[in-house]
C-alpha atoms as a PDB file:
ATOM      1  CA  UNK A   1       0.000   0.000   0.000  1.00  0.00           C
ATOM      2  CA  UNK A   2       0.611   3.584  -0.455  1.00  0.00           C
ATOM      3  CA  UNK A   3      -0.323   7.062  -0.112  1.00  0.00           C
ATOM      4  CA  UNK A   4      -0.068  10.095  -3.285  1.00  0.00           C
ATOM      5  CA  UNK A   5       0.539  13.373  -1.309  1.00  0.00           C
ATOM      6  CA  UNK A   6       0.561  16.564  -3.718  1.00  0.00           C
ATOM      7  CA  UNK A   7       0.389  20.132  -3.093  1.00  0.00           C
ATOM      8  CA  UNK A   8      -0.921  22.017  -6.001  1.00  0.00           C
ATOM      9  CA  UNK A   9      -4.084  24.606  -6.569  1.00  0.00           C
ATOM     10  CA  UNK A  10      -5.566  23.287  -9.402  1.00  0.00           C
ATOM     11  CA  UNK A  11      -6.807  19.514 -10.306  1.00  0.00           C
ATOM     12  CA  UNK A  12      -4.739  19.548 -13.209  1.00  0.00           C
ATOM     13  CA  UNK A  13      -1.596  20.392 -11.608  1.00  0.00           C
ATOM     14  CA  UNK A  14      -1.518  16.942 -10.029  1.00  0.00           C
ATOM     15  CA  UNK A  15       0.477  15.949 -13.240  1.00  0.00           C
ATOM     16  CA  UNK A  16       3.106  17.914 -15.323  1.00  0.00           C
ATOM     17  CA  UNK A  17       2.912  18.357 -19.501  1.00  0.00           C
ATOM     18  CA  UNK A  18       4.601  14.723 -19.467  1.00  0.00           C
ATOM     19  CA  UNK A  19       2.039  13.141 -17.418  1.00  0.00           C
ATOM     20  CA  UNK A  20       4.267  13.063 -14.012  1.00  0.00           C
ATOM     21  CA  UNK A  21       2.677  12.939 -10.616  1.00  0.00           C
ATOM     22  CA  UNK A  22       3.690  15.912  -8.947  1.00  0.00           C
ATOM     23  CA  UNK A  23       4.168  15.105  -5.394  1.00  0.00           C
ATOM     24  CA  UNK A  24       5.623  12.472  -2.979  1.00  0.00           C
ATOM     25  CA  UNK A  25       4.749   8.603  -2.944  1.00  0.00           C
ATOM     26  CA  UNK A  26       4.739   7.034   0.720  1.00  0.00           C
ATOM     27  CA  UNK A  27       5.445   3.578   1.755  1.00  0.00           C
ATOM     28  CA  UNK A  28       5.580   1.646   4.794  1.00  0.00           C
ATOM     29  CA  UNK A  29       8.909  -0.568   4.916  1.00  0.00           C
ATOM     30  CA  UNK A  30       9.230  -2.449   8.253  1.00  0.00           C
ATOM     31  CA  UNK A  31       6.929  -0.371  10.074  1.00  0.00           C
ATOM     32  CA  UNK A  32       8.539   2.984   8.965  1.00  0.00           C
ATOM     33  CA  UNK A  33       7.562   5.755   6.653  1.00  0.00           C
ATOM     34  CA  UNK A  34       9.360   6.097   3.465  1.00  0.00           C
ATOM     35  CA  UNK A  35       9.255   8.794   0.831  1.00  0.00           C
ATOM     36  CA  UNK A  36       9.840   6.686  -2.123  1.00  0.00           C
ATOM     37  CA  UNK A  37      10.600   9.683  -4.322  1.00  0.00           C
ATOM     38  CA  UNK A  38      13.663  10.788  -1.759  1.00  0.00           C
ATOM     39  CA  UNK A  39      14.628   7.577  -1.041  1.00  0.00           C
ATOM     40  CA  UNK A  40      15.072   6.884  -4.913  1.00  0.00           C
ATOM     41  CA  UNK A  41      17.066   9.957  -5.352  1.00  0.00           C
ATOM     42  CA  UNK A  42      19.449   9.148  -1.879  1.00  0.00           C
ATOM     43  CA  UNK A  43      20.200   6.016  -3.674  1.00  0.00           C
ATOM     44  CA  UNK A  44      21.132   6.866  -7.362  1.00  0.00           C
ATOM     45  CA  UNK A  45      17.832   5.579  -8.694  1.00  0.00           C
ATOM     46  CA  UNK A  46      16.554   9.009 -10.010  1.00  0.00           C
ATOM     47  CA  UNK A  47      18.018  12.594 -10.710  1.00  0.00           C
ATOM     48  CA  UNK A  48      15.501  15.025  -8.274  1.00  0.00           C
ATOM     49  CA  UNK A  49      13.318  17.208 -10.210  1.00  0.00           C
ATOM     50  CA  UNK A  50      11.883  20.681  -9.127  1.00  0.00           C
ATOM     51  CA  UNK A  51       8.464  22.293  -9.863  1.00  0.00           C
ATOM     52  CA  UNK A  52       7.621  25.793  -9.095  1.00  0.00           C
ATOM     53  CA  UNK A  53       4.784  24.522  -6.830  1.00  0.00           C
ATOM     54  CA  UNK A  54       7.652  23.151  -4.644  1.00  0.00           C
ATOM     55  CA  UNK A  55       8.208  23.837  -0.691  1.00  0.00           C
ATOM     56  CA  UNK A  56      11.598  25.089  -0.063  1.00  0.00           C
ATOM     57  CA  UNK A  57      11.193  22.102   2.799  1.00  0.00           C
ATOM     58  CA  UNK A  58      10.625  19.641  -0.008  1.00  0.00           C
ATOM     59  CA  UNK A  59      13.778  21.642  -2.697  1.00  0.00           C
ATOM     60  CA  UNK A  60      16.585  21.471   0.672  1.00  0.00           C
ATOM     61  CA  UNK A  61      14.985  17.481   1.030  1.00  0.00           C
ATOM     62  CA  UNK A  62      16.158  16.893  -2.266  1.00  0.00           C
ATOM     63  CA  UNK A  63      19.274  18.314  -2.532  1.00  0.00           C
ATOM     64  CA  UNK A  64      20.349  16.718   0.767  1.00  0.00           C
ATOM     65  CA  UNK A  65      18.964  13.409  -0.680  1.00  0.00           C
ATOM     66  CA  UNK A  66      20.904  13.947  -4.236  1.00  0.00           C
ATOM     67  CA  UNK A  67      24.646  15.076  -1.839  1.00  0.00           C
ATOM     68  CA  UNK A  68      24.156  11.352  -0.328  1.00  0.00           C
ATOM     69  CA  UNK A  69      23.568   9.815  -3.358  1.00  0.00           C
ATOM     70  CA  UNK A  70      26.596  11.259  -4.675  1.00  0.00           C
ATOM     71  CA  UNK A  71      28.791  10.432  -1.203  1.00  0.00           C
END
């Protein structure tokens, strides 16, 4: 199971003009929550990718997730 968390103020800014869910993807992995999005970046899986609709919580999440990746 999982939970799609966005932030946007308009229905169709859920997605971007390729079709990408804008937002975070949540999993529980031995009891704990994981943002899959982050936790693909922290380990080389995926390059992060900024929207103007982004937090600067969420931007400094990223970057610190994309500096372990590249540790």
């Amino acid at each position: 199971p999982c939970t799609a968390v966005t932030v946007v103020d308009k229905p169709n800014d859920v997605f971007d003009t390729y079709g990408r869910f804008v937002g975070d993807v949540h999993v529980k992995i031995s009891g704990n929550n994981v943002v899959l999005n982050r936790w693909l970046v922290e380990n080389g899986f995926a390059f992060p990718a900024y929207y103007n609709s982004m937090r600067t919580e969420e931007i400094e999440a990223l970057n610190t997730a994309s500096k372990i990746a590249i540790d």
